[in-house]
Protein backbone atom coordinates (compact mmCIF):
# COMPACT_ATOMS: atom_id res chain seq x y z
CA UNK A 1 15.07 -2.07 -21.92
CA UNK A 2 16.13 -1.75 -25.48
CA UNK A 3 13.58 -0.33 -27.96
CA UNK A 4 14.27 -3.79 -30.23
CA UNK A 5 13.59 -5.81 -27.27
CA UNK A 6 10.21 -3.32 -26.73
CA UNK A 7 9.08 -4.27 -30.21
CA UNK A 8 9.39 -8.32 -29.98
CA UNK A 9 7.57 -8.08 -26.30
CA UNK A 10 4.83 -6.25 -28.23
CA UNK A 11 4.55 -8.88 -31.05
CA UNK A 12 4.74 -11.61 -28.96
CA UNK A 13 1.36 -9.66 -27.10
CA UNK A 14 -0.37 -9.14 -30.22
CA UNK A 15 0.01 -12.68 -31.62
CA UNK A 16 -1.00 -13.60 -27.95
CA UNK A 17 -4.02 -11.72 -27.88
CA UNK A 18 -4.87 -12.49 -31.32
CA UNK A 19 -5.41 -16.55 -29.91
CA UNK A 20 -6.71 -15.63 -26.98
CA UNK A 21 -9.43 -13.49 -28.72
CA UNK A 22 -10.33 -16.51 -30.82
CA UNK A 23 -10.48 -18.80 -28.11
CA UNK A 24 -12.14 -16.86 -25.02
CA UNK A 25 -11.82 -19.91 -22.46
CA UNK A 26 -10.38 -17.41 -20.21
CA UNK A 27 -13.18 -14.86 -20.03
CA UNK A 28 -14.10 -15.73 -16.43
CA UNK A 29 -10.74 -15.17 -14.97
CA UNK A 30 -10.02 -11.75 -14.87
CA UNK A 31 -10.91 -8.32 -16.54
CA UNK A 32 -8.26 -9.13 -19.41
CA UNK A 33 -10.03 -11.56 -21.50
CA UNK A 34 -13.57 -10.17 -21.71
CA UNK A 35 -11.71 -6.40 -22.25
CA UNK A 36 -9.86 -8.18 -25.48
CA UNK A 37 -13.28 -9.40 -27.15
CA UNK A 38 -13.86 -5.29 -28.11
CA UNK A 39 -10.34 -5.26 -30.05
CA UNK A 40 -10.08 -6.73 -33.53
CA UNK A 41 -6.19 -5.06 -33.50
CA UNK A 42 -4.31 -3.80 -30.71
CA UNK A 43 -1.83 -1.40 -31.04
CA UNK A 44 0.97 -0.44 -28.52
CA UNK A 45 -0.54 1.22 -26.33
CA UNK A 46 -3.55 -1.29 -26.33
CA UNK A 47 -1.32 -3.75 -24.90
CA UNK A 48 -0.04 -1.45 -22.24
CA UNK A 49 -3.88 -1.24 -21.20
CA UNK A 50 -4.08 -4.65 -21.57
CA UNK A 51 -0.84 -5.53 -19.87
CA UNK A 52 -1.48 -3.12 -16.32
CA UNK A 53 -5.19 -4.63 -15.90
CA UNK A 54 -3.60 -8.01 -15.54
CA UNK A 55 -3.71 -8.51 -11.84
CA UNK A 56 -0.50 -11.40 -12.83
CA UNK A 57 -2.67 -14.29 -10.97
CA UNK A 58 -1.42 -16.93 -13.02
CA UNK A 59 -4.65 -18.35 -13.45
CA UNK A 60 -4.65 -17.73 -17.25
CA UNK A 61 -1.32 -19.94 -17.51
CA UNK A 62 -2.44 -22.88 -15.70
CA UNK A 63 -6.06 -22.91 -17.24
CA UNK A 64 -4.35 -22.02 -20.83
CA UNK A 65 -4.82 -25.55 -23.35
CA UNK A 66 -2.08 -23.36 -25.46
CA UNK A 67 0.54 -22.85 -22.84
CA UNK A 68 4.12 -24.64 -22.66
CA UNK A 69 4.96 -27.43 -24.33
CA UNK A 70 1.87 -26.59 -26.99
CA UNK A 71 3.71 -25.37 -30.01
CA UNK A 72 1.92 -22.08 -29.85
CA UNK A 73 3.55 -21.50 -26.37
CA UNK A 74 1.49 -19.15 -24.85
CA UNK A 75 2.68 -17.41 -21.83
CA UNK A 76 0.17 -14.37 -20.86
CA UNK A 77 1.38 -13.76 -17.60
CA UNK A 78 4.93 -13.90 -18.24
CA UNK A 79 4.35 -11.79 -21.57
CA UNK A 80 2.29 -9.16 -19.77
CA UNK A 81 4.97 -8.66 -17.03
CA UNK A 82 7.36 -7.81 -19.35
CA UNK A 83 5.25 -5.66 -21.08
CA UNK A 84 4.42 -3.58 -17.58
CA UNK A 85 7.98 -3.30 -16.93
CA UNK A 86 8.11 -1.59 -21.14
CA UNK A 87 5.29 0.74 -20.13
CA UNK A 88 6.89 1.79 -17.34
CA UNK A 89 9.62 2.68 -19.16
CA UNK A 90 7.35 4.52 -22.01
CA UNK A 91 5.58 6.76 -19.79
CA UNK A 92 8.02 7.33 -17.20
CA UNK A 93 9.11 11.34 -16.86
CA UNK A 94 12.34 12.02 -16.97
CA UNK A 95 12.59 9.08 -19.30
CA UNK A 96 16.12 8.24 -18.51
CA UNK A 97 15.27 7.64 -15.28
CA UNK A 98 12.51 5.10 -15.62
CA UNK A 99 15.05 3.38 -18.11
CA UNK A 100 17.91 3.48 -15.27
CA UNK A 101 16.22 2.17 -12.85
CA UNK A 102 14.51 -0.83 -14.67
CA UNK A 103 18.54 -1.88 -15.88
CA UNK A 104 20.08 -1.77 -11.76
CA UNK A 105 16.45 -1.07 -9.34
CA UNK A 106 18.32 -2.68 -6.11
CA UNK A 107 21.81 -1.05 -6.77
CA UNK A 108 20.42 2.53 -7.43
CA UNK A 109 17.87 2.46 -4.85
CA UNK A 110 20.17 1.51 -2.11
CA UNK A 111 23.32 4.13 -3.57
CA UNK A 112 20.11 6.69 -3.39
CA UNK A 113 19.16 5.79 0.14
CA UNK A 114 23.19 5.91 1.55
CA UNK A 115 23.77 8.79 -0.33
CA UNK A 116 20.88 10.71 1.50
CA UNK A 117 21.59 9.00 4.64
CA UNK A 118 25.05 10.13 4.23
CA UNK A 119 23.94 14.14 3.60
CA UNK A 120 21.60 13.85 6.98
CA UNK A 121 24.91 12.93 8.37
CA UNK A 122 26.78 15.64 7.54
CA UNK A 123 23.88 17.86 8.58
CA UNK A 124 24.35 16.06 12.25
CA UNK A 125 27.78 16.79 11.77
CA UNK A 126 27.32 20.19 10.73
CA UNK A 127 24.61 21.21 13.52
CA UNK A 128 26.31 19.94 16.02
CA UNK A 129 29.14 17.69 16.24
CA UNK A 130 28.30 15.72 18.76
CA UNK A 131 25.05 14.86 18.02
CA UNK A 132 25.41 11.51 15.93
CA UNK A 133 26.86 10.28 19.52
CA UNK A 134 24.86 11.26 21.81
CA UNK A 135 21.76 10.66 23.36
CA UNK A 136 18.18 12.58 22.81
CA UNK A 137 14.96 12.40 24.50
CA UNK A 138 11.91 14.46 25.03
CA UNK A 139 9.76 16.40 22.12
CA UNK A 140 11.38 17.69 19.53
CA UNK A 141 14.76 15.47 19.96
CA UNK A 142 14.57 14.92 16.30
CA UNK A 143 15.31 18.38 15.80
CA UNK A 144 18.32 18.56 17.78
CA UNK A 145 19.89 15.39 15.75
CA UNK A 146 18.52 17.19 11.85
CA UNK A 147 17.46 20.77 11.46
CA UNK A 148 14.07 20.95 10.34
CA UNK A 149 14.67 22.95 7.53
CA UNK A 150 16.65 20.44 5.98
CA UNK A 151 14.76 17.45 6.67
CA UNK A 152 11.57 19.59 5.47
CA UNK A 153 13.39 21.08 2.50
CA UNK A 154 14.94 17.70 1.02
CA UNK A 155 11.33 16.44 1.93
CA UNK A 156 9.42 19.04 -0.09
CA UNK A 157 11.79 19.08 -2.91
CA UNK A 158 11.73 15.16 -3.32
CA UNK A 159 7.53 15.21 -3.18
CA UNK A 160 7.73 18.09 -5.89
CA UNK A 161 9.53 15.56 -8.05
CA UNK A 162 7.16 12.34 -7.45
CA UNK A 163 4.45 14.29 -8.25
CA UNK A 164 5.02 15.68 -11.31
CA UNK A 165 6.60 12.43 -12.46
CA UNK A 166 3.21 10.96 -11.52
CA UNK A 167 0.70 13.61 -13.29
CA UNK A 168 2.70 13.36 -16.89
CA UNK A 169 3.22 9.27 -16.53
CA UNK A 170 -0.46 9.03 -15.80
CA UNK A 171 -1.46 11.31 -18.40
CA UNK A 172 0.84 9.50 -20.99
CA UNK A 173 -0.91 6.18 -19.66
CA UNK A 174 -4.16 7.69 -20.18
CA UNK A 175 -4.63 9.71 -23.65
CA UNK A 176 -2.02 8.01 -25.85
CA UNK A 177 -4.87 5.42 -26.46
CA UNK A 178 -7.28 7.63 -27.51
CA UNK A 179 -9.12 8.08 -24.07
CA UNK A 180 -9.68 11.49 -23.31
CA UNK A 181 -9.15 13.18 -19.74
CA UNK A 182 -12.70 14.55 -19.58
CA UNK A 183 -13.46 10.72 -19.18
CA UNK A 184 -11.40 10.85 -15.66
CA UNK A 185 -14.85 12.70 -14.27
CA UNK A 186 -16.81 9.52 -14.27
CA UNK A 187 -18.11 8.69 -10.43
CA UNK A 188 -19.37 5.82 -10.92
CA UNK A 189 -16.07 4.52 -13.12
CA UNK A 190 -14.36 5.80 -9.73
CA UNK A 191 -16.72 4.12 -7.37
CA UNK A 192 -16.47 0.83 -8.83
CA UNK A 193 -12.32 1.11 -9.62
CA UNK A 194 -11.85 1.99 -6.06
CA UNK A 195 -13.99 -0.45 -4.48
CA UNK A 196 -12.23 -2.95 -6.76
CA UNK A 197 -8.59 -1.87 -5.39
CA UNK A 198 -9.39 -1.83 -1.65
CA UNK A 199 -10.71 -5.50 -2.01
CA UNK A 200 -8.27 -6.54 -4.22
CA UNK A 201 -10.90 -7.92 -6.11
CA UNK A 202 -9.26 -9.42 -8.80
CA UNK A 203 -7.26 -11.62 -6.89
CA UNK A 204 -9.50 -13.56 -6.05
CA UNK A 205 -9.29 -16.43 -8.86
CA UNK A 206 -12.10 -14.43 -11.03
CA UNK A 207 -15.71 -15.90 -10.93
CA UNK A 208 -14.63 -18.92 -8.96
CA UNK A 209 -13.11 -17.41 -5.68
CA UNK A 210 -10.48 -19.74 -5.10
CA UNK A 211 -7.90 -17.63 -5.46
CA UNK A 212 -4.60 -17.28 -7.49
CA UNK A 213 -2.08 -19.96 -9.02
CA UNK A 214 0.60 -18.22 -7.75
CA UNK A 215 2.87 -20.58 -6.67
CA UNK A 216 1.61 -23.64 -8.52
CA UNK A 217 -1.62 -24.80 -9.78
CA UNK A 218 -3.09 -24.99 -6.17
CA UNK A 219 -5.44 -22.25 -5.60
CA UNK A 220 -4.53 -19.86 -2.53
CA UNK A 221 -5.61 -16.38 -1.22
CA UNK A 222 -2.17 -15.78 0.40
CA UNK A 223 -0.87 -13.37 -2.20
CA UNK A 224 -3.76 -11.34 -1.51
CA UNK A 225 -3.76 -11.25 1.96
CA UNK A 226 -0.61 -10.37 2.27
CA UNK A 227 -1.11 -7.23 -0.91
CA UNK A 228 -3.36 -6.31 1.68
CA UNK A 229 -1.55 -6.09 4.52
CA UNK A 230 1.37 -3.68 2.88
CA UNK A 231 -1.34 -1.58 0.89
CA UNK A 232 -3.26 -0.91 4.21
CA UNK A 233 -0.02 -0.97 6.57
CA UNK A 234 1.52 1.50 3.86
CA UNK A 235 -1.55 3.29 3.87
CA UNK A 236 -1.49 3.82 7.76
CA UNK A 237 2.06 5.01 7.79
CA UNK A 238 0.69 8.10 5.22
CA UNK A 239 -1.70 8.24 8.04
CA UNK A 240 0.59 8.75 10.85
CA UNK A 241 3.36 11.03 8.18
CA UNK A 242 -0.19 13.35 8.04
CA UNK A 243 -1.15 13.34 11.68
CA UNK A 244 2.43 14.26 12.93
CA UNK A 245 1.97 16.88 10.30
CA UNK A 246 -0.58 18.40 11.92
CA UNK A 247 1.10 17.98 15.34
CA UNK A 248 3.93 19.83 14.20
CA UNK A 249 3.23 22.84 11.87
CA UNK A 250 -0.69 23.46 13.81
CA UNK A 251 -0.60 22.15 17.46
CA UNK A 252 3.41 23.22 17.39
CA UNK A 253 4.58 19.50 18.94
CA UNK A 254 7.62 18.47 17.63
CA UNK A 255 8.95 14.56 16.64
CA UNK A 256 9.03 12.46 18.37
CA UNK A 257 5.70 11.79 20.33
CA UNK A 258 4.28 9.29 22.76
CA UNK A 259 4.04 6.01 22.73
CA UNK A 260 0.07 6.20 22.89
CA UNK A 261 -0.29 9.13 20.10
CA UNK A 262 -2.24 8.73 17.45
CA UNK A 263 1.30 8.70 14.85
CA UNK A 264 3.20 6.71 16.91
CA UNK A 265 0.29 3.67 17.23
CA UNK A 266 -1.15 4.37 13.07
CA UNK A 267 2.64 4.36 12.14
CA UNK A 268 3.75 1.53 13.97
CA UNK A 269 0.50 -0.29 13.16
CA UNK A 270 1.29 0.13 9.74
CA UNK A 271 4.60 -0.81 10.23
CA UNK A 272 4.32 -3.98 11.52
CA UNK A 273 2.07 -4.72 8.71
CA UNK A 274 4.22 -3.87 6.03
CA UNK A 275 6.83 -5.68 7.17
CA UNK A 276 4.65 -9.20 7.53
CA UNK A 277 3.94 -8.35 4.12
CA UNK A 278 6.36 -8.12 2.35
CA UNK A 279 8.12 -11.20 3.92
CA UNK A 280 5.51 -13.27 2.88
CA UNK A 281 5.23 -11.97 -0.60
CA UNK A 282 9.02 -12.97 -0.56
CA UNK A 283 8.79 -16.16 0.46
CA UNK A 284 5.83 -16.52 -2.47
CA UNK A 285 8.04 -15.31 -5.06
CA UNK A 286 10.60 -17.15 -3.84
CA UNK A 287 8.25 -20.53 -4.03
CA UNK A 288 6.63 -19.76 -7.29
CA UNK A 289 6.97 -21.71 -10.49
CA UNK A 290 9.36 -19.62 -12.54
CA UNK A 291 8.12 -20.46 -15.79
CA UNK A 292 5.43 -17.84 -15.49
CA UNK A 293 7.29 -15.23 -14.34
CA UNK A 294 8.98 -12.43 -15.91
CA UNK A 295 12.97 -11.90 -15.05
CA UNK A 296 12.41 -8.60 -15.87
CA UNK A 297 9.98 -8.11 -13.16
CA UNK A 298 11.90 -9.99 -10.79
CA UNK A 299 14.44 -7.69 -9.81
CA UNK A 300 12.27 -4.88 -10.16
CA UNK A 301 9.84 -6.50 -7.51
CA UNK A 302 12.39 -7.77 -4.90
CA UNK A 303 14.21 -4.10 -5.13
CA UNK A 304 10.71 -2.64 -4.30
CA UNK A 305 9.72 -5.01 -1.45
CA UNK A 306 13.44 -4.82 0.27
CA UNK A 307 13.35 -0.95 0.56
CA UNK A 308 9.73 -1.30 1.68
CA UNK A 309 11.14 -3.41 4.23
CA UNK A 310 14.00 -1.59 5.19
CA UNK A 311 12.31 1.54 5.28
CA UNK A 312 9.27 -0.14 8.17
CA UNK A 313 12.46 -1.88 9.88
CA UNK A 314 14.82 0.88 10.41
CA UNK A 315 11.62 3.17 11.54
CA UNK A 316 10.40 0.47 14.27
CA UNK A 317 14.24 0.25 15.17
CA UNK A 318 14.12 3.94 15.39
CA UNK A 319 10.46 3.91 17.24
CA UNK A 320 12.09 1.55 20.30
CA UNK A 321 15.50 2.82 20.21
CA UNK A 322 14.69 6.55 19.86
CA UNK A 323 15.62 7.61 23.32
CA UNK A 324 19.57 5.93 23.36
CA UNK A 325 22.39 6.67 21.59
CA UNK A 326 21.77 5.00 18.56
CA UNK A 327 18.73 7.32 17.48
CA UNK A 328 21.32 9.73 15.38
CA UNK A 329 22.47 7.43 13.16
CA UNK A 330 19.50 5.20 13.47
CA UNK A 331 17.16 8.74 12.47
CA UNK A 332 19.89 9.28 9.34
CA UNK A 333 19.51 5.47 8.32
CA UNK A 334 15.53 5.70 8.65
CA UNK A 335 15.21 8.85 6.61
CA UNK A 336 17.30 8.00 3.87
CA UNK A 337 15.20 5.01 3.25
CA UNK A 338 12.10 6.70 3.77
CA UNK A 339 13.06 9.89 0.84
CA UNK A 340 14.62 7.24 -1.27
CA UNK A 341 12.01 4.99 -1.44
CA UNK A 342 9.52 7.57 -2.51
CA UNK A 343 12.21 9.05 -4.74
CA UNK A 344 11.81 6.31 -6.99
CA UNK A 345 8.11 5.34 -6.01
CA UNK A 346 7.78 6.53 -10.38
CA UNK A 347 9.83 4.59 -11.44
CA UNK A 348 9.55 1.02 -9.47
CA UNK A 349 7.08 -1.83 -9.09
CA UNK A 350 5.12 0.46 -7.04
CA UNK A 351 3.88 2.83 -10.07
CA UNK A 352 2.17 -0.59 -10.77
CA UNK A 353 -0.63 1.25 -8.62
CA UNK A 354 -0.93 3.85 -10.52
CA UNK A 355 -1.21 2.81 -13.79
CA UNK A 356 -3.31 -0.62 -12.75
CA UNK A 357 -5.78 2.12 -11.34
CA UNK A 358 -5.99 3.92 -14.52
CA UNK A 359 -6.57 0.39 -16.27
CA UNK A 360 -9.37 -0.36 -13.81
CA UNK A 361 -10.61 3.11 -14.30
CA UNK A 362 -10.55 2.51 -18.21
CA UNK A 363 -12.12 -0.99 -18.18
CA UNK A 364 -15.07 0.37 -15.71
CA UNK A 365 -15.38 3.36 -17.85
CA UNK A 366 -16.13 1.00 -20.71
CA UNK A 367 -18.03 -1.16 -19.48
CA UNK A 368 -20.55 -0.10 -17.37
């Protein structure tokens, strides 16, 4: 995103939340309005805040006496989005990279996930030339396709990267508005952000409870439900990636396991829930008024939800056809999914999670 096309996103926020501060109708929607009444200016990185605490329900568009056709035009949601995917860009480290991705999201994150499919490949190829053709069964059959020190050293080196991208982009999020890291420490900012994430709370339509306008002006719970079902179907598969962990480097089993195993059932579990997930988040997206939405944002979302997709498919693929001939390549396929989707986990919709926590964590922090 250009830095000129930064700026006029920013203006259009600040004249935005200018009206919305004078009107207030809003305040029982979401965190957003009540959070504006304690600005009488907003700079930059106000609007960032401002921008990753909106939960994008729509609500504020359809309830808005100021939106399209009124000549003032006002178009929070759609504003907002735009403005996430700028703050993205702003605190993403390396820089260049936040700014690639946000230009071609699906085209570089499926060139990342061939290309590292394509070097497990030629470590088949190189360990044993047979192996992408031939069948493997019985514990540690992984192995035999991919040498575990380079499926554990690409691994390492890419979770090095994520994590330091992830520590400075939070840390830019969090002080370049004046808020100071000592303020991190808070429990009870913690409690209450947490509990406010695994419930999805605001989601929910605000103090009504009837849900988002996500798709029109009907109210529904569907976009939450199925949030739900890939944050806690993604959360099980970091479940099972921690349990075969321990398998393999303290009770010395190697990949793959049993059916019955605890990684096998939490993995595929989460799996399966991922997977309903993000199909019906598709088919919302795909059903929603477009008015409200950010093109911006569009792209970036549908890139995030395919490899989240891919990456569940190709490992339930690999989970029932792990004992034929297909596992080689289907092993390759799986893991360069799997590395390149949390290659660029700083840089794509998902660091939405991130810096939406830190929002949360800010607006509990400031008003408890």
């Amino acid at each position: 995103m250009h830095k000129e096309n930064t700026k006029t996103i920013l203006e259009i926020a600040r004249h935005d939340m200018e009206i919305c501060n004078a009107c207030r109708y809003c305040e029982i929607l979401c965190p957003v309005f009540p959070e504006i009444t304690n600005f009488r200016v907003f700079s930059d990185n106000d609007l960032y805040y401002l921008s990753n605490l909106c939960h994008n329900c729509k609500g504020c568009y359809h309830s808005c006496q100021y939106a399209p056709p009124h000549e003032f035009s006002l178009n929070i949601p759609k504003t907002f989005a735009d403005l996430r995917v700028a703050s993205y860009i702003n605190y993403a480290f390396p820089s260049f990279l936040g700014k690639l991705f946000s230009k071609n999201g699906t085209i570089v994150s499926l060139m990342i996930a061939i290309s590292l499919a394509l070097v497990f490949i030629a470590g088949v190829m190189f360990n044993n030339a047979d192996s992408i053709f031939v069948a493997y069964s019985g514990e540690g059959s992984f192995y035999n396709v991919i040498p575990i020190k380079l499926m554990s050293g690409v691994s390492i080196l890419i979770w090095i990267h994520i994590m330091i991208a992830f520590i400075v982009g939070f840390k830019r999020f969090w002080v370049e508005n004046g808020d100071k890291l000592s303020d991190l420490f808070d429990g009870s900012s913690w409690k209450q952000s947490l509990k406010d994430v695994a419930t999805l709370k605001h989601l929910d339509g605000g103090d009504n409870g009837h849900g988002c306008n996500h798709v029109n002006e009907r109210f529904s719970h569907s976009r939450r439900t199925y949030h739900q079902f890939v944050m806690y179907g993604f959360g099980l598969t970091l479940v099972s990636t921690t349990i075969a962990a321990v398998y393999h480097y303290i009770l010395g089993q190697g990949a793959p396991y049993e059916y019955f195993s605890a990684p096998v059932i939490t993995g595929t579990i989460g799996g399966i829930l991922v997977v309903i997930g993000a199909i019906g988040l598709t088919v919302i997206k795909l059903k929603a008024d477009k008015e409200p939405m950010s093109e911006k944002l569009f792209g970036m979302d549908f890139s995030f939800i395919a490899l989240l997709f891919f990456v569940n498919l190709t490992g339930l693929l690999l989970l029932f056809l792990r004992e034929g001939e297909l596992m080689p390549i289907l092993l390759c396929i799986h893991l360069g999914f799997v590395l390149a989707f949390f290659l660029i986990l700083p840089y794509c919709k998902f660091v939405h999670a991130l810096y939406r926590f830190g929002a949360l964590l800010k607006y509990n922090s400031r008003n408890k």
